[in-house]
N, C-alpha and C. Protein backbone atom coordinates (compact mmCIF):
# COMPACT_ATOMS: atom_id res chain seq x y z
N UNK A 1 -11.96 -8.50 -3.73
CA UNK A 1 -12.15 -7.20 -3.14
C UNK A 1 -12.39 -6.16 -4.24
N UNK A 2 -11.78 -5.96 -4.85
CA UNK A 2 -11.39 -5.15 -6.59
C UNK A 2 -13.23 -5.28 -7.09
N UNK A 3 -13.14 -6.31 -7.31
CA UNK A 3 -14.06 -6.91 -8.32
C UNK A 3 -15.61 -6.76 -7.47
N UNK A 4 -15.76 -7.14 -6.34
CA UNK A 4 -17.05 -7.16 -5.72
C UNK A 4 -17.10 -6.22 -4.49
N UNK A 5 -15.93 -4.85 -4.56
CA UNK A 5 -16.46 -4.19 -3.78
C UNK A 5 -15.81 -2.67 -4.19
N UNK A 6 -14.64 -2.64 -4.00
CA UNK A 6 -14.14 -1.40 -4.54
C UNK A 6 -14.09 -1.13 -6.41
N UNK A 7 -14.15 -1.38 -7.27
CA UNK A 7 -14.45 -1.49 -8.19
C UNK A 7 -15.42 -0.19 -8.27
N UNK A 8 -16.85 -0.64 -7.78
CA UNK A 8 -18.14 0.33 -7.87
C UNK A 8 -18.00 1.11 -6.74
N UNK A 9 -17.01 1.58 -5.83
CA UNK A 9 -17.49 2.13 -4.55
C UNK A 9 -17.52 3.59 -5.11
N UNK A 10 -18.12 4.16 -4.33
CA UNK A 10 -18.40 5.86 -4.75
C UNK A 10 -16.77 6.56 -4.64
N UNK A 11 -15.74 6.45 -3.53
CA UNK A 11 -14.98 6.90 -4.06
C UNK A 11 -14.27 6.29 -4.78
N UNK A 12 -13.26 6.63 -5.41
CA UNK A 12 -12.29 6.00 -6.31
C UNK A 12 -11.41 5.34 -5.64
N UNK A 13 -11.13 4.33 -5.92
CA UNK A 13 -9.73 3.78 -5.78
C UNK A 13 -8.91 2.99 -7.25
N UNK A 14 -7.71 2.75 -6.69
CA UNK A 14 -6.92 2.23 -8.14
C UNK A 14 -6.97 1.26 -7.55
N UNK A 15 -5.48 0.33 -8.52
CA UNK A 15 -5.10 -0.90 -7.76
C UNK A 15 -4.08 -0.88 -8.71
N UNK A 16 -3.09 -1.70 -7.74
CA UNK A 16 -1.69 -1.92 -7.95
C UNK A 16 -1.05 -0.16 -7.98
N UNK A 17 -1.28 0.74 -7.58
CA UNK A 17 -0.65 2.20 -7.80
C UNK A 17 0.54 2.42 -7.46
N UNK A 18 1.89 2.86 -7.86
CA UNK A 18 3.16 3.07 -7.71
C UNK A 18 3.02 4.42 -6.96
N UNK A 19 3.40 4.10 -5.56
CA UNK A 19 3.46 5.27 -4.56
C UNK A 19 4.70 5.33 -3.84
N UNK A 20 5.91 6.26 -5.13
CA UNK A 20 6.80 6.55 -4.22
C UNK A 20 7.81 5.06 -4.76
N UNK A 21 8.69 4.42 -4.11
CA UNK A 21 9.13 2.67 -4.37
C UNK A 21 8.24 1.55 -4.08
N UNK A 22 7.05 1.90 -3.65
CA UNK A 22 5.87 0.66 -3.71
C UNK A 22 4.71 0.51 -4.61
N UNK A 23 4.42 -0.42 -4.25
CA UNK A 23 3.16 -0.51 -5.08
C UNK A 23 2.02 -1.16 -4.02
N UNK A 24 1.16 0.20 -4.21
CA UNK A 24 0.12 -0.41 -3.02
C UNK A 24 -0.81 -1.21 -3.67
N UNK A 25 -2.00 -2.30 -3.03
CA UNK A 25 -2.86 -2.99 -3.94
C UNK A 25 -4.17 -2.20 -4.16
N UNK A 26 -4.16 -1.21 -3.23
CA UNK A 26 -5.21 -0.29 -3.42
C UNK A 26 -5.11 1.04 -3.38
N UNK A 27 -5.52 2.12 -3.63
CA UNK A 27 -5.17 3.41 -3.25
C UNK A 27 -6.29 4.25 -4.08
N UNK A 28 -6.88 5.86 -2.88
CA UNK A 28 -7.83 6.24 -3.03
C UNK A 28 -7.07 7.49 -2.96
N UNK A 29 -6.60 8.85 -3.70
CA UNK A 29 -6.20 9.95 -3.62
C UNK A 29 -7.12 10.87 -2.77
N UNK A 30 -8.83 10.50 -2.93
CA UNK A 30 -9.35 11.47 -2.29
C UNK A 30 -9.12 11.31 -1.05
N UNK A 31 -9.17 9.75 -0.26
CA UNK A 31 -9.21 9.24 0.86
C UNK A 31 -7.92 9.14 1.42
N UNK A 32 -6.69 9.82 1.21
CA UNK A 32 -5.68 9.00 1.62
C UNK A 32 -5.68 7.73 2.15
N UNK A 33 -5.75 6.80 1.23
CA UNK A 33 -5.86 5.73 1.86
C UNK A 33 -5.69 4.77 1.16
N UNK A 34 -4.53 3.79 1.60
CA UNK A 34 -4.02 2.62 1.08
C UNK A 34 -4.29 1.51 1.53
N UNK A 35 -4.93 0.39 1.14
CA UNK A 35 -5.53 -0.72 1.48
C UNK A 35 -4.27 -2.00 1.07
N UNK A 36 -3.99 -2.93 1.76
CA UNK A 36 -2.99 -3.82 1.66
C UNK A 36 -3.19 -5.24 2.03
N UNK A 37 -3.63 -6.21 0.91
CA UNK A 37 -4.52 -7.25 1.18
C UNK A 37 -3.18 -7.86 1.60
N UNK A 38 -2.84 -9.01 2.78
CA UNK A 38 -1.74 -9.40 3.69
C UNK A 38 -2.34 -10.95 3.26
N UNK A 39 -1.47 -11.70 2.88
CA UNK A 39 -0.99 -13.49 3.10
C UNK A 39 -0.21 -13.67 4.25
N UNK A 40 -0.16 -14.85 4.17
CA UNK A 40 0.72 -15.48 5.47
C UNK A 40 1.91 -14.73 5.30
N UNK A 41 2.78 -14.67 4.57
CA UNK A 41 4.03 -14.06 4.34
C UNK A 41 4.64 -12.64 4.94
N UNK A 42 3.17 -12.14 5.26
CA UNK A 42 3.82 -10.88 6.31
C UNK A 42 3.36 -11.16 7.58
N UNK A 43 3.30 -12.02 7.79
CA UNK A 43 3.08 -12.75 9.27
C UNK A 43 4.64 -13.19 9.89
N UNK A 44 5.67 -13.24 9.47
CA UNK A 44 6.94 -13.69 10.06
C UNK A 44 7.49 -12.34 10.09
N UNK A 45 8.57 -12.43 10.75
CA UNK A 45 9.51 -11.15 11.62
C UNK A 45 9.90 -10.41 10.39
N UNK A 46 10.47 -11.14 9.02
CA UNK A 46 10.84 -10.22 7.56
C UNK A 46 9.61 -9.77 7.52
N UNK A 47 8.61 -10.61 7.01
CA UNK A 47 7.50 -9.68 6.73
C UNK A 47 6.71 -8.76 7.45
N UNK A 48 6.95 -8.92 8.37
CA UNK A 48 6.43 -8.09 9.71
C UNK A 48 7.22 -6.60 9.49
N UNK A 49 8.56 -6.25 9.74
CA UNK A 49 9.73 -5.53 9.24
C UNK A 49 9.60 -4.73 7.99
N UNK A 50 9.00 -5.29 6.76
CA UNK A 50 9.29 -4.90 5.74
C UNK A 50 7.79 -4.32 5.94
N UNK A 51 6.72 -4.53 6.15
CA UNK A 51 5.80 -3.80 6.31
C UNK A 51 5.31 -2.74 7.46
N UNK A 52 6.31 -2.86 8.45
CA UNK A 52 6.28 -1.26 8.89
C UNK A 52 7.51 -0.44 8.44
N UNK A 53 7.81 -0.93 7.74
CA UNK A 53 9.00 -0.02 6.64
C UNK A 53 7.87 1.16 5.73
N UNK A 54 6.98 0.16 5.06
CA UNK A 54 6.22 0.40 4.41
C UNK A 54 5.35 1.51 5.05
N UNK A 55 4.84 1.22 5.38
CA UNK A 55 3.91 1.87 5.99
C UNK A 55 4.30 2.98 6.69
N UNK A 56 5.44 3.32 7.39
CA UNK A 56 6.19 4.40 8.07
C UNK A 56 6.34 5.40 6.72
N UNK A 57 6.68 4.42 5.87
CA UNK A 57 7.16 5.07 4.71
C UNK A 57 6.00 5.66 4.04
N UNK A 58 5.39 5.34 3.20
CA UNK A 58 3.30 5.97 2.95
C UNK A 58 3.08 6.86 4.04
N UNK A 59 3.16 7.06 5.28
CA UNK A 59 2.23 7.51 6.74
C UNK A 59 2.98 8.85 6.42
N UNK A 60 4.61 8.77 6.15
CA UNK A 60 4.57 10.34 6.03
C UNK A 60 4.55 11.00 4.96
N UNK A 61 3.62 10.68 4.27
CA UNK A 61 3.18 11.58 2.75
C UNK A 61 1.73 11.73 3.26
N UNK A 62 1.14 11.35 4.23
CA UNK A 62 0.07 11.70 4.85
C UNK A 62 -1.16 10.36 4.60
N UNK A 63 -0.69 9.73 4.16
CA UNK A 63 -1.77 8.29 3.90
C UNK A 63 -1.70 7.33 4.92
N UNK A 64 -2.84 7.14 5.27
CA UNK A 64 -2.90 6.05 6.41
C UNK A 64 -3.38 4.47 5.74
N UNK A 65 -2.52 3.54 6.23
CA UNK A 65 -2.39 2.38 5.69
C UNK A 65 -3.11 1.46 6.34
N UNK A 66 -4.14 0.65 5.59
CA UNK A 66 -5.19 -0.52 6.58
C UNK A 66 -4.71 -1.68 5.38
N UNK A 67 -4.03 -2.47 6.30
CA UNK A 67 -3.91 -3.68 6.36
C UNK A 67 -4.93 -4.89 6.68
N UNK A 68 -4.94 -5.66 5.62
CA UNK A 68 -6.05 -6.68 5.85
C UNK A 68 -6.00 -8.15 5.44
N UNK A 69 -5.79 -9.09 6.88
CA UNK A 69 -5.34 -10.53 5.80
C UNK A 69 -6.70 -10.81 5.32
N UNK A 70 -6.08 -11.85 4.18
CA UNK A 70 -6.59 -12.52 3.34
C UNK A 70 -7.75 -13.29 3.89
N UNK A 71 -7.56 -14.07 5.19
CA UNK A 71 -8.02 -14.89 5.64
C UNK A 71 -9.49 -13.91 6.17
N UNK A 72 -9.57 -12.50 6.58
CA UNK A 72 -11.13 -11.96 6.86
C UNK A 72 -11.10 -11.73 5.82
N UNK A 73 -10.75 -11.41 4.40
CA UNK A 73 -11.75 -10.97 3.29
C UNK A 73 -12.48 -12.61 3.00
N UNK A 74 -11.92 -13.71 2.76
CA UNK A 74 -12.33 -15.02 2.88
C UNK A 74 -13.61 -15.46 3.61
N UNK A 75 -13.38 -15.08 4.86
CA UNK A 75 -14.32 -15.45 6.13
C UNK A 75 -15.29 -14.38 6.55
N UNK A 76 -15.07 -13.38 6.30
CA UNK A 76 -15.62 -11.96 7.03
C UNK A 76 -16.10 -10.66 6.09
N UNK A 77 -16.36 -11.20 4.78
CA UNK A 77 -16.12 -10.35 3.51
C UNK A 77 -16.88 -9.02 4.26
N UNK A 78 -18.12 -9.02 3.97
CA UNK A 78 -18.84 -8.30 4.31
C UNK A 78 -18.73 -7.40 5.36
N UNK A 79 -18.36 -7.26 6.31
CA UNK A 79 -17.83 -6.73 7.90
C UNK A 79 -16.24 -6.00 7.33
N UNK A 80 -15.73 -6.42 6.57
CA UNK A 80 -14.53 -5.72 5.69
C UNK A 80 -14.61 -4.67 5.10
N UNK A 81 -15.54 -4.80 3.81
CA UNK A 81 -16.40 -4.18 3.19
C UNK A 81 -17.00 -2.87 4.06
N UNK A 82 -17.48 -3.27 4.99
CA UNK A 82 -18.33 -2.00 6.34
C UNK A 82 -16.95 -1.30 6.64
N UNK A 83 -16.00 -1.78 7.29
CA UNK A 83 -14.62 -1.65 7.84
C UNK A 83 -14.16 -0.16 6.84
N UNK A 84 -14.28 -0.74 5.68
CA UNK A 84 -13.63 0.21 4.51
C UNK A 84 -14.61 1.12 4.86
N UNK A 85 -15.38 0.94 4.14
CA UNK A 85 -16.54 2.06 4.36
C UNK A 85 -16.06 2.91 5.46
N UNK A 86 -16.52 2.56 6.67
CA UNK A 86 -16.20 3.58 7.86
C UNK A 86 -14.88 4.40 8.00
N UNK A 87 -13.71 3.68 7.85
CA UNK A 87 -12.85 4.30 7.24
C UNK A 87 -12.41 5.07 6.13
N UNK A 88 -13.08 5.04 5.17
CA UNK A 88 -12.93 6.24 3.79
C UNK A 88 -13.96 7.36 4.26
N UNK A 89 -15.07 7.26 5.26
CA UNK A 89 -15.86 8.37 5.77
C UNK A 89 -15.12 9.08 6.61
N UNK A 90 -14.50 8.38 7.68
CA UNK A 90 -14.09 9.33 8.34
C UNK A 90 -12.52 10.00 7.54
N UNK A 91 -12.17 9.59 6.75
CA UNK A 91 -10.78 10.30 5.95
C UNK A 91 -11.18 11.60 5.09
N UNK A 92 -12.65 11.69 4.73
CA UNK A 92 -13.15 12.48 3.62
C UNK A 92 -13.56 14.03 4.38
């Protein structure tokens, strides 16, 4: 994702950014917007839990959080890629 898409995108994003006690895998200051590439591991009830912790937690500093498993950047890169896109337009 980093490497073949956000990397060059027109707005900025980081990666790995310390926001607050987390560390998001992506984050765009202009866009509020935190991107959170998901494994199986937040698929069970802990991980499920600990990520609307998260996210409750980011949402009220005003950043809206898109979550994305692993398995569509894999299968669906491209349509992801659009996904982002449409979403950092309408945040700007």
């Amino acid at each position: 994702m980093w490497y073949d898409f956000l990397k060059s995108y027109p707005v900025k994003f980081t990666r790995q950014k310390v926001l607050g006690k987390y560390i998001a895998d992506f984050y765009s200051a202009q866009a509020r917007l935190v991107i959170e590439l998901d494994g199986s591991q937040h698929y069970d009830a802990v991980g499920e839990q600990k990520d609307a912790e998260r996210t409750a937690y980011l949402e009220q500093y005003g950043l809206n959080v898109l979550r994305i498993p692993n398995n569509q950047i894999n299968q669906r890169f491209r349509e992801v890629c659009e996904y982002i896109d449409h979403i950092v337009k309408q945040r700007l």
